[in-house]
Protein backbone atom coordinates (compact mmCIF):
# COMPACT_ATOMS: atom_id res chain seq x y z
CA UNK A 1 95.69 104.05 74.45
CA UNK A 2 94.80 100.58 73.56
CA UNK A 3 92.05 99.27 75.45
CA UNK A 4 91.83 95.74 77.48
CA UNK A 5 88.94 93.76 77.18
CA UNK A 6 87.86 91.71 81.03
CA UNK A 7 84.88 90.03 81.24
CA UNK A 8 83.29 90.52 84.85
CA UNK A 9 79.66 89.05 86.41
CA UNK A 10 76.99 91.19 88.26
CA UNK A 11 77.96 89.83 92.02
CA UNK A 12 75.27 88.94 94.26
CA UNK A 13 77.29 87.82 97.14
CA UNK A 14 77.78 90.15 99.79
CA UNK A 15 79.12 90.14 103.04
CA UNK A 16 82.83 89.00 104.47
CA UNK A 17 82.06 85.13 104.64
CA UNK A 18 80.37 85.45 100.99
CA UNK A 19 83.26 87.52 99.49
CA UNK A 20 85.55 84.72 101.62
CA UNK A 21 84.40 82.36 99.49
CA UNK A 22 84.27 83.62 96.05
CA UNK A 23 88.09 84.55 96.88
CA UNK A 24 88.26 80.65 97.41
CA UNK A 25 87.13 80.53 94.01
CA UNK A 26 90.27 82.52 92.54
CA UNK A 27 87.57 85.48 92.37
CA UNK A 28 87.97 88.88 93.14
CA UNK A 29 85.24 91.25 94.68
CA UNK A 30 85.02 94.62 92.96
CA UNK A 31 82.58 97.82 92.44
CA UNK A 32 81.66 99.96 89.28
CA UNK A 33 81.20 103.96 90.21
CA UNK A 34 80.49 106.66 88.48
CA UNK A 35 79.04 107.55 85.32
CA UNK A 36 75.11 107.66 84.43
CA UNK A 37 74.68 103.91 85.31
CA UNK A 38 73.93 102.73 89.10
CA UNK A 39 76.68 101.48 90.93
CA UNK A 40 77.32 97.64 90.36
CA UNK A 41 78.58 94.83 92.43
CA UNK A 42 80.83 92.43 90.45
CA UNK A 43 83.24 89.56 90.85
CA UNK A 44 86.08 89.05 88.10
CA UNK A 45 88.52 85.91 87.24
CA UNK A 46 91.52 86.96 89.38
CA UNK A 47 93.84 85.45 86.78
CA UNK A 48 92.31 87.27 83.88
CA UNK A 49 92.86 91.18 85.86
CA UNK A 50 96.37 90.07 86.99
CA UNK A 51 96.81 89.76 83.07
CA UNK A 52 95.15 92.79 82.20
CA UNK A 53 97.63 94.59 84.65
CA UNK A 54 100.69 93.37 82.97
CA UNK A 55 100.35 95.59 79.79
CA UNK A 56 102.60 98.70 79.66
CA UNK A 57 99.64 101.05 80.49
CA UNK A 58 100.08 99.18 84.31
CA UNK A 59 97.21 100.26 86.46
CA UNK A 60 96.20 103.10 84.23
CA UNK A 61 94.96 100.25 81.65
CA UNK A 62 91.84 101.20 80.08
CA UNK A 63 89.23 98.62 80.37
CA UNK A 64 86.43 97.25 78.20
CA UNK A 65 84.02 95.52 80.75
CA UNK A 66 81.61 93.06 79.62
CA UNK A 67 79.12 92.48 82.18
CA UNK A 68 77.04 89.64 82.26
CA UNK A 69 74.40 87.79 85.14
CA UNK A 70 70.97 88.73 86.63
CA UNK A 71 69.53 88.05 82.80
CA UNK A 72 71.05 91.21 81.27
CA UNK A 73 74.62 91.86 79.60
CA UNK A 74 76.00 95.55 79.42
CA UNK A 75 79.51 96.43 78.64
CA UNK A 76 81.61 99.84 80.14
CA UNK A 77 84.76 101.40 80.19
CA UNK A 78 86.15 101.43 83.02
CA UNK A 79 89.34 102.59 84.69
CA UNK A 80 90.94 101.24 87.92
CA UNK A 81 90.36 103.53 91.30
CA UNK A 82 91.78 101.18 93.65
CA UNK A 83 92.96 97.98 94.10
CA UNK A 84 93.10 96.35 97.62
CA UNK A 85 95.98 93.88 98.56
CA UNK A 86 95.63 91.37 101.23
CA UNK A 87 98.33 93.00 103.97
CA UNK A 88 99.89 89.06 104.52
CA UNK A 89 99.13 87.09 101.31
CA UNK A 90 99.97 90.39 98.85
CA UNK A 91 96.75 88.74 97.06
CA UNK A 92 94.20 91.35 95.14
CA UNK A 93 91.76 91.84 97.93
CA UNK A 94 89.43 94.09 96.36
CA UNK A 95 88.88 96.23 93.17
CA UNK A 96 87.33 99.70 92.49
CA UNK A 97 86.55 100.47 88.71
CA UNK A 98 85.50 104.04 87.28
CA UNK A 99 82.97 104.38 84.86
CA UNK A 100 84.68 106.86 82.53
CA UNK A 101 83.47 108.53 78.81
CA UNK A 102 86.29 108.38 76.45
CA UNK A 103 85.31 111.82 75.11
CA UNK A 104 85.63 113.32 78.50
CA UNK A 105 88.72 114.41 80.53
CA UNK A 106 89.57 112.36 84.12
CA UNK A 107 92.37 113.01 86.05
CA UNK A 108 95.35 110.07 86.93
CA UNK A 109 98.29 109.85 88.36
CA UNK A 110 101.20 109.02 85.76
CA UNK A 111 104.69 107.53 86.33
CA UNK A 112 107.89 109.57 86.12
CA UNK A 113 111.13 107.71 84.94
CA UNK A 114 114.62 109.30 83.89
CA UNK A 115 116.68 108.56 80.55
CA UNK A 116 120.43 109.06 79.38
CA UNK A 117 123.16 109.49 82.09
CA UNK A 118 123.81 112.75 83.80
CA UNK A 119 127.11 114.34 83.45
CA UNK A 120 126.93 115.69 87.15
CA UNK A 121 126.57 112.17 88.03
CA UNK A 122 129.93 111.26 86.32
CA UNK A 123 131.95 113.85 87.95
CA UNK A 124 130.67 112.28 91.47
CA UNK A 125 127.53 114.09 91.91
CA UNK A 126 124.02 112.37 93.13
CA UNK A 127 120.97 112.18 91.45
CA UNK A 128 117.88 112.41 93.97
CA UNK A 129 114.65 112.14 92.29
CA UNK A 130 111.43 113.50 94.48
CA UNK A 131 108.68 112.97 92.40
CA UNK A 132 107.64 109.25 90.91
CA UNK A 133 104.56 110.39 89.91
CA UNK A 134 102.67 113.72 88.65
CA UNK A 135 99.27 113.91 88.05
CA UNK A 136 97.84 114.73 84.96
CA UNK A 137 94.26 115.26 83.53
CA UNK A 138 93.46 114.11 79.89
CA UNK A 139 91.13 112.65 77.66
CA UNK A 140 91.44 108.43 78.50
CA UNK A 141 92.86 107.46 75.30
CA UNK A 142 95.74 110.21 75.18
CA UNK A 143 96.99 108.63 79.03
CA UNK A 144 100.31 108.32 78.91
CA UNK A 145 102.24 105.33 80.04
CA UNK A 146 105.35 107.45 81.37
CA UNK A 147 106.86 110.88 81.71
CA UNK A 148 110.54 110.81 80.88
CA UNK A 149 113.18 113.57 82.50
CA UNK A 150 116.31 113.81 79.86
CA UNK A 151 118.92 113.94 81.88
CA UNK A 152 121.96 114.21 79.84
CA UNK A 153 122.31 117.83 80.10
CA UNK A 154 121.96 117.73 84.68
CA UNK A 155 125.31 119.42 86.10
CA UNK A 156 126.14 118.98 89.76
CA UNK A 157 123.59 122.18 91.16
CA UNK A 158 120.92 121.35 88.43
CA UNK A 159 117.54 120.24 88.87
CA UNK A 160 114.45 119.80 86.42
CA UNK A 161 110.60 121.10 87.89
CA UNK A 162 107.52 119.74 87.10
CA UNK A 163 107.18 123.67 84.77
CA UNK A 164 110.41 121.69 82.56
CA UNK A 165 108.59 118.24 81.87
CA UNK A 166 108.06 117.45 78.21
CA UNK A 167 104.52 116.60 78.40
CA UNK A 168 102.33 114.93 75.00
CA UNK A 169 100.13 117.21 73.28
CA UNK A 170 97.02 117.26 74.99
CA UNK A 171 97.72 116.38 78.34
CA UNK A 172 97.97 118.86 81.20
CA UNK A 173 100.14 118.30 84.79
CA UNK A 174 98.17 119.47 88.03
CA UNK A 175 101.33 119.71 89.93
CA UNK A 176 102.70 122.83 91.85
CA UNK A 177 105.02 124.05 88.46
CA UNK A 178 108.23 124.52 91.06
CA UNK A 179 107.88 121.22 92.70
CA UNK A 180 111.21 119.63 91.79
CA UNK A 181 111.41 116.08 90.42
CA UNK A 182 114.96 115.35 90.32
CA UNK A 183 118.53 117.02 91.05
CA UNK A 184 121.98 116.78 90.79
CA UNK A 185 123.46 117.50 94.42
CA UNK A 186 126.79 118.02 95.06
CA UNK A 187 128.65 115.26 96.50
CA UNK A 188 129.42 115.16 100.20
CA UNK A 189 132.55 116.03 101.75
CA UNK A 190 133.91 113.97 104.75
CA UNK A 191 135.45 116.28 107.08
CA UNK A 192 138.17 114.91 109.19
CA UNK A 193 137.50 115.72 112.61
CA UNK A 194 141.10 116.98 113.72
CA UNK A 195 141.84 115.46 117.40
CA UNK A 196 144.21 118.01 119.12
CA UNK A 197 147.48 117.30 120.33
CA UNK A 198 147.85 116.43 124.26
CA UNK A 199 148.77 119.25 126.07
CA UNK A 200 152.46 118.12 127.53
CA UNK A 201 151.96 118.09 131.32
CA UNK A 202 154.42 119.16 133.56
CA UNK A 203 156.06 116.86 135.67
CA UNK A 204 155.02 117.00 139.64
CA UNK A 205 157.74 119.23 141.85
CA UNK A 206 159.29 116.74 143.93
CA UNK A 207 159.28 118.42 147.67
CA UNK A 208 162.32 117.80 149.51
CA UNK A 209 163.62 118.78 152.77
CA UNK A 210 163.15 122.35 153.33
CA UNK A 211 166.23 125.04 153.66
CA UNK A 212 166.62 126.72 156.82
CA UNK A 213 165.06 129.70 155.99
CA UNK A 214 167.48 132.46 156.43
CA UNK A 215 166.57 134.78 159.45
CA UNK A 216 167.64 138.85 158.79
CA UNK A 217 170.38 140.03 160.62
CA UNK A 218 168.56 142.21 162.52
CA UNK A 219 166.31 139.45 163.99
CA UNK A 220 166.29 139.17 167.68
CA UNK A 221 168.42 136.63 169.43
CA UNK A 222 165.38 133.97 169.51
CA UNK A 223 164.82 134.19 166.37
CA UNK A 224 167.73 133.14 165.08
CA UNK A 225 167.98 128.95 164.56
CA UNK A 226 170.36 127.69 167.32
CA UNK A 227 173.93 125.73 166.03
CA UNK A 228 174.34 122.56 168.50
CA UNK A 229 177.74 122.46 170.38
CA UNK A 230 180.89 121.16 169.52
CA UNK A 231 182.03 118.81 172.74
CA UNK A 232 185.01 119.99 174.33
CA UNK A 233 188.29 118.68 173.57
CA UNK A 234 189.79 117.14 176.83
């Protein structure tokens, strides 16, 4: 991997109104860990890291720092740790480098982006991918800028684990080997909910007058419903 050179100044100012003001500046704060060296404060041109971010290593860019200030000049590479954005502004807040040995392995996290056109996709299927990053451990220089997933041979049902990426000689994926990073899921089928049918409700028995209820025979006298007399002819 081709390596980026910054140039960066031992920092002196510390504290939130000091930092305040070399960000005034178009400064940015940052720290240098690791390795045999002490840790170091430093300040770099906040113009000349956005630059070194734009090369197709991203923030994996491996970085030739030339320190100068307090009467001495020293140069290390470095990798990024962390980078700090200002929560409103989305400015670089803050930067953590690595001290790193190119002849020793370090471990980073590594892109994961898909190529070709799944035929699952084609016959209406959806393409989910989980992972967007594995992480790998390597030697610096053999960091790769991307691990592509082939996907012209995913059928609706397939899916591709981090055990099936095509990884460069060399580097080694710490990932679970049956995590999944992408699949082909069926698609989804709308199911009509079916509204049933009204039940037809019977109409309401109209209630008219009531028969005379017929009385047996053999009911007594009382009992029996009384016919009004017919007047007398005179």
């Amino acid at each position: 991997m081709e390596q980026v050179e910054l140039k960066a100044e031992i920092r002196q100012e510390i504290g939130k109104e000091a930092v305040r003001r070399l960000r005034q500046q178009g400064l940015i704060p940052a720290v240098v860990y690791g390795g045999a060296a002490d840790t170091v404060n430093i300040k770099v041109g906040a113009r000349d890291f956005e630059k070194a971010l734009h090369t197709s290593a991203g923030e994996n860019v491996l970085l030739n720092l030339r320190l100068s200030g307090a009467g001495r000049k020293a140069e290390r590479t470095v990798i990024i740790k962390e980078i700090q954005y200002d929560p409103v502004k989305g400015d670089i807040y803050h930067v953590d480098f690595n001290h790193i040995s190119l002849k020793e392995s370090i471990k980073v996290k590594v892109p994961v982006a898909t190529r070709g056109e799944s035929p699952g996709v084609k016959e209406g299927g959806s393409l989910e991918q989980i992972l967007w990053e594995v992480e790998v451990e390597c030697l610096p220089t053999q960091i790769p800028e991307k691990i592509e997933v082939d996907l012209s041979s995913l059928q609706i049902g397939d899916m591709v684990y981090v055990k099936d990426l095509d990884l460069p000689g060399g580097v080694d994926v710490l990932n679970p080997p049956e995590d999944v990073v992408v699949s082909c899921v069926p698609p989804k089928v709308v199911v009509e909910e079916v509204v049933p049918a009204a039940e037809e409700v019977a109409e309401p028995e109209v209630i008219g007058k009531k028969e005379e209820e017929e009385v047996p025979e053999e009911a007594p006298e009382e009992a029996r419903p009384k016919k009004e007399a017919k007047p007398k002819k005179e």
